[in-house]
Protein backbone atom coordinates (compact mmCIF):
# COMPACT_ATOMS: atom_id res chain seq x y z
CA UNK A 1 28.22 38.85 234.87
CA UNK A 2 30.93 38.30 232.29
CA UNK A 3 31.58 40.66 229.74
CA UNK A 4 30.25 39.24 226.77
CA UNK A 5 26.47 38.91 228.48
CA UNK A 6 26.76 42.72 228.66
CA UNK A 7 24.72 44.81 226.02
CA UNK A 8 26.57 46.35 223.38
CA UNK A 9 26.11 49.90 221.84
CA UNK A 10 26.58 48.86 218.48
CA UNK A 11 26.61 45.18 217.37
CA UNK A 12 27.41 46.09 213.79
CA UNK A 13 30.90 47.95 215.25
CA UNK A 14 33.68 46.14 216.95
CA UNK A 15 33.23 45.88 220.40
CA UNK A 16 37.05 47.29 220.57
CA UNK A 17 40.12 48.33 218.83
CA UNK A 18 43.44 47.64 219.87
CA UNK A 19 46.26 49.90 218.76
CA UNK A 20 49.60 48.32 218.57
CA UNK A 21 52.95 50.34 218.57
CA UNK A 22 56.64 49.76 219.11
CA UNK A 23 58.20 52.33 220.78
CA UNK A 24 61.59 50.28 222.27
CA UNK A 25 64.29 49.43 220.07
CA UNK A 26 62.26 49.69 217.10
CA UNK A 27 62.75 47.24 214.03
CA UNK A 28 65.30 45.22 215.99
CA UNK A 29 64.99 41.43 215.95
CA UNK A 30 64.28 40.94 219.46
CA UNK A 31 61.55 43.45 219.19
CA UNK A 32 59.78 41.06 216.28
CA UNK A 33 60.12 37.67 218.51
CA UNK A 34 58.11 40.57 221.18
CA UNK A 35 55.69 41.11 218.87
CA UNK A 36 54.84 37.91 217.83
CA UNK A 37 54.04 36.69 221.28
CA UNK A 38 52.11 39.80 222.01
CA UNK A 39 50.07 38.96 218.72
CA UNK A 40 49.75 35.41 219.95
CA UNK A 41 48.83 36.19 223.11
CA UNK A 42 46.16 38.62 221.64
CA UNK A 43 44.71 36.17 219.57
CA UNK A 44 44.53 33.54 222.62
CA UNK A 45 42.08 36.24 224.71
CA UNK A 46 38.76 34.94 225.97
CA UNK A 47 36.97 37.66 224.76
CA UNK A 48 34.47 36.63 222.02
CA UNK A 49 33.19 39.70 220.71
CA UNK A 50 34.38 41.23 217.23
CA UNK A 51 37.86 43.14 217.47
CA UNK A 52 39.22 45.64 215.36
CA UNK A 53 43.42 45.21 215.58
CA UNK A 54 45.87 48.15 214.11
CA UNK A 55 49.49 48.12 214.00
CA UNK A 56 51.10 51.58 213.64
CA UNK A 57 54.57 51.54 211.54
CA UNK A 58 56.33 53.79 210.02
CA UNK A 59 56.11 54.30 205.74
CA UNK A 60 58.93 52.14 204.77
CA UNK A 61 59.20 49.44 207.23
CA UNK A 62 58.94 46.37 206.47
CA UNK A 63 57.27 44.01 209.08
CA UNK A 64 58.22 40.73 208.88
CA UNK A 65 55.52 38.27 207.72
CA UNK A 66 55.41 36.05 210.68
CA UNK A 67 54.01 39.56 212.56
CA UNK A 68 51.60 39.74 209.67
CA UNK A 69 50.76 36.49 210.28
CA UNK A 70 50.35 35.67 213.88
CA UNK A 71 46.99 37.61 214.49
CA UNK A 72 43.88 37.15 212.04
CA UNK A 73 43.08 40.29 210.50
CA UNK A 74 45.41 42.53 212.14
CA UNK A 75 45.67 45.61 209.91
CA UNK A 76 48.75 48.02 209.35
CA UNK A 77 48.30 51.79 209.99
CA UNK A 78 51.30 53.71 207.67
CA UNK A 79 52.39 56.32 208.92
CA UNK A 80 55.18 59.72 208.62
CA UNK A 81 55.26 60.33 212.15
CA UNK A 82 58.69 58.82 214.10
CA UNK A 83 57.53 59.57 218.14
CA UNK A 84 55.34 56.98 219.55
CA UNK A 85 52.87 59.20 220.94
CA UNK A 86 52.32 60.82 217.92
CA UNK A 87 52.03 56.88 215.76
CA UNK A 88 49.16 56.16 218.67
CA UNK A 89 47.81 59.33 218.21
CA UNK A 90 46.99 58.09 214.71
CA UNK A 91 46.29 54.50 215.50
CA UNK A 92 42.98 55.70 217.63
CA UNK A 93 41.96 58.06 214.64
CA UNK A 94 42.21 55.48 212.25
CA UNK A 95 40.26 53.08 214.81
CA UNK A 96 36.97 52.68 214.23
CA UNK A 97 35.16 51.50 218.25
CA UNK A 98 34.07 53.65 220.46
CA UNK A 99 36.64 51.66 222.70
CA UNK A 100 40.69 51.76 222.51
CA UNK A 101 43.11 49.97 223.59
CA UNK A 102 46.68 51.43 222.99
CA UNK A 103 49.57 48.45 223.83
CA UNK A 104 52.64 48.21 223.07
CA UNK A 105 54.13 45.38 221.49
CA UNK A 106 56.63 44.35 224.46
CA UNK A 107 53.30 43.69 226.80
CA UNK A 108 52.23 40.48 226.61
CA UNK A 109 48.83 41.02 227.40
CA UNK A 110 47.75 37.61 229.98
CA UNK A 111 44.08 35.09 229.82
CA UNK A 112 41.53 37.58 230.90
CA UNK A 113 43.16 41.47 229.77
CA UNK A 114 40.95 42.19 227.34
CA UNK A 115 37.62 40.96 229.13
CA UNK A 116 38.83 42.69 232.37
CA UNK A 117 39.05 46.19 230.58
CA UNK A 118 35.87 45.82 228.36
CA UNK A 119 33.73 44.93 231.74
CA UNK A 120 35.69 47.68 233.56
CA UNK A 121 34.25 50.27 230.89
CA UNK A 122 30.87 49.11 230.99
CA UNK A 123 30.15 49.03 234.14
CA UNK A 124 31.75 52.81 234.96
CA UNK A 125 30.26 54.79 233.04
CA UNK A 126 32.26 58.03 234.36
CA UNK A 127 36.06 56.16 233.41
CA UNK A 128 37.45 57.84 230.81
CA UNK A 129 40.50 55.68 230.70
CA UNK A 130 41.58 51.89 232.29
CA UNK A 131 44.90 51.17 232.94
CA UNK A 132 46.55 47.70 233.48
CA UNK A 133 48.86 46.29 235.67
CA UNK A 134 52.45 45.64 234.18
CA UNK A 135 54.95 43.11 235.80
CA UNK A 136 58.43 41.55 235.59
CA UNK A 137 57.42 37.92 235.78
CA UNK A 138 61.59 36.90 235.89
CA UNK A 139 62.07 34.76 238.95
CA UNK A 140 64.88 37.38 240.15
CA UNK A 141 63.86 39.59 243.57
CA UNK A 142 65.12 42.47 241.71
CA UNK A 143 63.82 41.76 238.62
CA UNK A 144 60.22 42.07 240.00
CA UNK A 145 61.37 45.00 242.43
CA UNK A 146 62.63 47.18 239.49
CA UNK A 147 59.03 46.38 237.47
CA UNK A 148 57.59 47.59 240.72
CA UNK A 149 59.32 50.89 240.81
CA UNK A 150 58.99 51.09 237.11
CA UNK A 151 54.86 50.48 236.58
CA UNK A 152 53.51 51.33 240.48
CA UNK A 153 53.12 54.54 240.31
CA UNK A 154 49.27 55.01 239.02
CA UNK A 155 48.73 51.32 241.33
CA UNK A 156 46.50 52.16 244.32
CA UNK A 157 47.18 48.03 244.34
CA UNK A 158 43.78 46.92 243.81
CA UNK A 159 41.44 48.39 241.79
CA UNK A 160 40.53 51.34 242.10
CA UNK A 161 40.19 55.03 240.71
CA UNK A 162 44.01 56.40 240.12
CA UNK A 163 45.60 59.52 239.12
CA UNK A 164 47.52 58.98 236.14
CA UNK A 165 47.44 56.36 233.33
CA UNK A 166 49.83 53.22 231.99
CA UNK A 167 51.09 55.05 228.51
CA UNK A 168 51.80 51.35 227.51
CA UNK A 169 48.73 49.42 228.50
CA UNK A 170 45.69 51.32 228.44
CA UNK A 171 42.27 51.83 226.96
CA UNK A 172 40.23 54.75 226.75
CA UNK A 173 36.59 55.82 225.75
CA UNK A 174 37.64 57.36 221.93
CA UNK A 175 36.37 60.65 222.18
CA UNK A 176 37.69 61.31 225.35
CA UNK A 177 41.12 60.71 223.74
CA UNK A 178 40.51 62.40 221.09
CA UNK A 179 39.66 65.35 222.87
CA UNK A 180 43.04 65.26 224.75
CA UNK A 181 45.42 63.28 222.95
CA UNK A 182 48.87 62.42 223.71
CA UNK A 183 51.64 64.81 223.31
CA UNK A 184 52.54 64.17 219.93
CA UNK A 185 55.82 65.88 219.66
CA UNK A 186 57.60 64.27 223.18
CA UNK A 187 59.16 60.84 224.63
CA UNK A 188 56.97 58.55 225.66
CA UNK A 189 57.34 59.37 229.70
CA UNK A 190 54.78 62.92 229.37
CA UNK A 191 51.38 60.81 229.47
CA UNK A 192 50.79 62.56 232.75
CA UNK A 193 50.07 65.60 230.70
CA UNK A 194 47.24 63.65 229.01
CA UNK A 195 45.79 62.70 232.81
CA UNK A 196 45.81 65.90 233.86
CA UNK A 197 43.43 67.11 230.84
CA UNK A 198 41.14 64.43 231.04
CA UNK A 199 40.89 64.71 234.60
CA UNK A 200 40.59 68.63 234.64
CA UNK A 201 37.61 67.62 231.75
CA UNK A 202 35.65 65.77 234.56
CA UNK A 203 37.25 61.86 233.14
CA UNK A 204 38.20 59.37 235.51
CA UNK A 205 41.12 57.16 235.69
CA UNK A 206 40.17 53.49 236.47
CA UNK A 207 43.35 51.05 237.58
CA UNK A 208 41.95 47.35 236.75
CA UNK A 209 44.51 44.81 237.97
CA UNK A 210 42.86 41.87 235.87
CA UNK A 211 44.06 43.33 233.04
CA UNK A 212 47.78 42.69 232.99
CA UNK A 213 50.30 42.19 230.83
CA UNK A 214 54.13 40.66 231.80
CA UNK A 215 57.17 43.26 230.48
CA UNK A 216 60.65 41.30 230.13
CA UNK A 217 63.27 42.77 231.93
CA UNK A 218 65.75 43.98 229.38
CA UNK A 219 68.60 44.74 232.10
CA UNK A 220 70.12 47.88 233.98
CA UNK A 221 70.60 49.64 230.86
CA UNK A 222 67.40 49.29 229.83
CA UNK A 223 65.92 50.35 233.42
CA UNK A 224 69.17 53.59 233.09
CA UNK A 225 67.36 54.58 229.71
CA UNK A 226 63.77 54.23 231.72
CA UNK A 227 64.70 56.20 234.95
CA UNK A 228 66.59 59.16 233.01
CA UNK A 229 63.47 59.51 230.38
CA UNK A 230 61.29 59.57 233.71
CA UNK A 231 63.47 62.46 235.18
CA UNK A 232 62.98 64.25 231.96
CA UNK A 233 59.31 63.34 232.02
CA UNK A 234 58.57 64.55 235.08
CA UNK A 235 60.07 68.29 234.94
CA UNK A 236 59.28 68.75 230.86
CA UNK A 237 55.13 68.09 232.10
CA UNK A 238 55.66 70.60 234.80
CA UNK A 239 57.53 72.72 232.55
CA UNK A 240 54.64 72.61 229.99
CA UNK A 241 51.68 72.32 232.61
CA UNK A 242 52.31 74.96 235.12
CA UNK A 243 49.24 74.00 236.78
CA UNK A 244 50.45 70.28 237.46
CA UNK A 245 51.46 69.58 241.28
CA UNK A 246 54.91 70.93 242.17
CA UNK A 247 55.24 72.38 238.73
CA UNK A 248 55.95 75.78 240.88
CA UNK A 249 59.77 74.36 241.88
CA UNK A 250 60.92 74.24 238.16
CA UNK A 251 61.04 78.16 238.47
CA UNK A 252 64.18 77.37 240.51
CA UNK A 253 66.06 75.65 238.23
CA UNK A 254 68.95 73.52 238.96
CA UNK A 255 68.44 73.99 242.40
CA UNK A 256 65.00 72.09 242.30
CA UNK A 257 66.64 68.80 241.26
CA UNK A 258 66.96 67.92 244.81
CA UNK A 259 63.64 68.81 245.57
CA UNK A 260 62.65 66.46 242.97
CA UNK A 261 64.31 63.66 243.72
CA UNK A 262 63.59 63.88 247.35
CA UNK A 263 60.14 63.92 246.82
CA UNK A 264 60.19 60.81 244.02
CA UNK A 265 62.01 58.67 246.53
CA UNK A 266 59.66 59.32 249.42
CA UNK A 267 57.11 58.71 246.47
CA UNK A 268 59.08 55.30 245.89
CA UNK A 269 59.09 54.11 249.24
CA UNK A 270 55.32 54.31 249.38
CA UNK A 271 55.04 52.48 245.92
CA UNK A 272 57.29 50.23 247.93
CA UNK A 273 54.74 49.23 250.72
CA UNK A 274 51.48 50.04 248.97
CA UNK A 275 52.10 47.24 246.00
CA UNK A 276 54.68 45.04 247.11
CA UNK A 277 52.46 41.86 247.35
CA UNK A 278 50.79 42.83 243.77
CA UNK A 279 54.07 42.53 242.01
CA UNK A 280 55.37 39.53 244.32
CA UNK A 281 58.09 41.41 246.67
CA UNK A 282 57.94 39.50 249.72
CA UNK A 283 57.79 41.56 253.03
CA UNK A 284 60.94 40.77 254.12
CA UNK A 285 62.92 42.54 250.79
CA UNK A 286 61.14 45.81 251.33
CA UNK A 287 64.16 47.40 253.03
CA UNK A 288 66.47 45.79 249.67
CA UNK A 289 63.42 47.34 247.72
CA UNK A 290 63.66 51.05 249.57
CA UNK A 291 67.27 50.81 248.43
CA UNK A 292 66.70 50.21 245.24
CA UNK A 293 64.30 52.88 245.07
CA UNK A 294 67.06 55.31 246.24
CA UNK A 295 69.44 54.37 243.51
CA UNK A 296 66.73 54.37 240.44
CA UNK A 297 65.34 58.27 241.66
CA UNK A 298 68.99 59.10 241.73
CA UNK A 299 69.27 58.20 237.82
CA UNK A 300 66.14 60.33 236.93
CA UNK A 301 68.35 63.68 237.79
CA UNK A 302 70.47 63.60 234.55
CA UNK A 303 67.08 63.26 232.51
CA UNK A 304 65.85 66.33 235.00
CA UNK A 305 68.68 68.32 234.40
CA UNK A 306 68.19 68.39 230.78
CA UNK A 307 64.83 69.11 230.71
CA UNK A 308 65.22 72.11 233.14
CA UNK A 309 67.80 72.90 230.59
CA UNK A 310 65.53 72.94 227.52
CA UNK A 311 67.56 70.01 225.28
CA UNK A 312 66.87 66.95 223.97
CA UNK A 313 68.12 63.67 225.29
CA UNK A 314 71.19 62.96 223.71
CA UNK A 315 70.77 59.27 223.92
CA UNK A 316 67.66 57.16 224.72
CA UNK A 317 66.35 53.38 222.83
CA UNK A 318 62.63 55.48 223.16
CA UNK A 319 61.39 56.73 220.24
């Protein structure tokens, strides 16, 4: 059945909001042309019933009218707050559905996204949050290998019921987010913290392939910036969440770095054979891919390293 012969809770409500934030390179040029054809490719969805759209910006930015302008009653959200997690965290208060999306504005959401998530929430009841499947769509082997090891991690490569959630394409039932919002005060690699409490609140975490988006690939430095804000993802949640798996080796300090990486590249190389045909890796580059996996754990450890240290990255395009 599609979506739109489903029944709706409220017909005089929007069926869904979608909250829009930048949270790469900020204010730049390139990352207007990104958010125009994220707009566009909003406004070119399938999905036919009403939709509430909010774009979260700082107070005293100016957005460029052709933003403004290339989605239909898109609505800016002002806000104080500088960290992303924090701007979403106000995007879904000011939203007014029952349903929300959070995106951000370099996913270019494809025919069928929104559709695919709204059917995925009605018809499972018990998901508390759907997350989408993010690609490199570049014709470069390594540029789809690197979105592989970058978005795979939450892909059981079909869908399916996962264990953590897409921080930049996802939707979630309001009140469960509301209940256990983002960490409002960190980068935007600590979702996992997020997972954990809706999980541990009895919420489950949906993976829904048919609702993808396509990520440019912005180059190694880019990917650097990615893999060292993962490293410091992954110990700060542990470091925060003492009850999180493996949270128990931060307690030895430097010496757990290591430990970590090991176990993310073993991680990796599962990604690796798990979703290789869902992000178009042929067979045949999966060794190439294994070795790529090596060398992107191996930049997490700097991010790591500060984290087990207690400091701030000194240098990151995330806000």
């Amino acid at each position: 059945m599609h979506v739109t012969d489903l029944a709706r809770p409220d017909p005089e409500r929007p069926a869904v909001s979608i909250v829009l934030v930048s949270d790469y390179k900020s204010g730049s040029e390139a990352s207007w042309d990104e958010a125009r054809a994220t707009l566009q490719a909003l406004r070119a969805q399938d999905f036919r019933e009403q939709v509430e759209y909010l774009l979260v910006e700082r107070e005293g930015t100016t957005v460029p009218r052709s933003v403004l302008e290339a989605l239909p009653g898109l609505r800016v959200v002002r806000t104080s707050q500088h960290a992303s997690f924090a701007m979403k965290n106000e995007g879904v208060g000011a939203a007014s559905s029952d349903l929300v999306i959070l995106l951000d504005l370099d996913c270019i959401p494809q025919m069928g996204w929104l559709s695919a998530f709204v059917s995925a929430m009605r018809r499972r009841p018990t998901a508390a949050v759907v997350s989408g499947r993010t690609v490199h769509p570049g014709q470069g082997l390594t540029e789809r290998i690197l979105g592989l090891l970058s978005r795979g991690h939450l892909d059981p490569g079909r869908a399916g019921w996962t264990h953590q959630l897409a921080n930049q394409n996802a939707g979630y039932r309001r009140a469960a987010y509301l209940a256990h919002p983002l960490p409002s005060d960190t980068l935007p690699f600590t979702s996992t913290l997020q997972s954990e409490a809706i999980r541990r609140d009895g919420g489950g975490l949906w993976f829904e392939p048919g609702m993808l988006t396509f990520h440019e690939y912005a180059g190694w430095s880019a990917q650097r910036d990615i893999w060292i804000n993962s490293g410091y993802g992954t110990v700060l949640c542990r470091l925060r969440d003492p009850s999180m798996p493996y949270a128990w080796l931060t307690r030895l300090g430097v010496a757990s770095l290591p430990l970590f990486v090991a176990g993310k590249i073993l991680d990796a190389w599962i990604i690796c054979f798990r979703c290789a045909r869902a992000y178009d890796v042929p067979w045949y580059a999966l060794p190439y891919a294994m070795a790529l996996a090596v060398w992107t754990r191996l930049w997490e450890a700097p991010g790591m390293l500060q984290a087990l240290r207690g400091k701030a990255l000194a240098s990151t395009d995330y806000r």
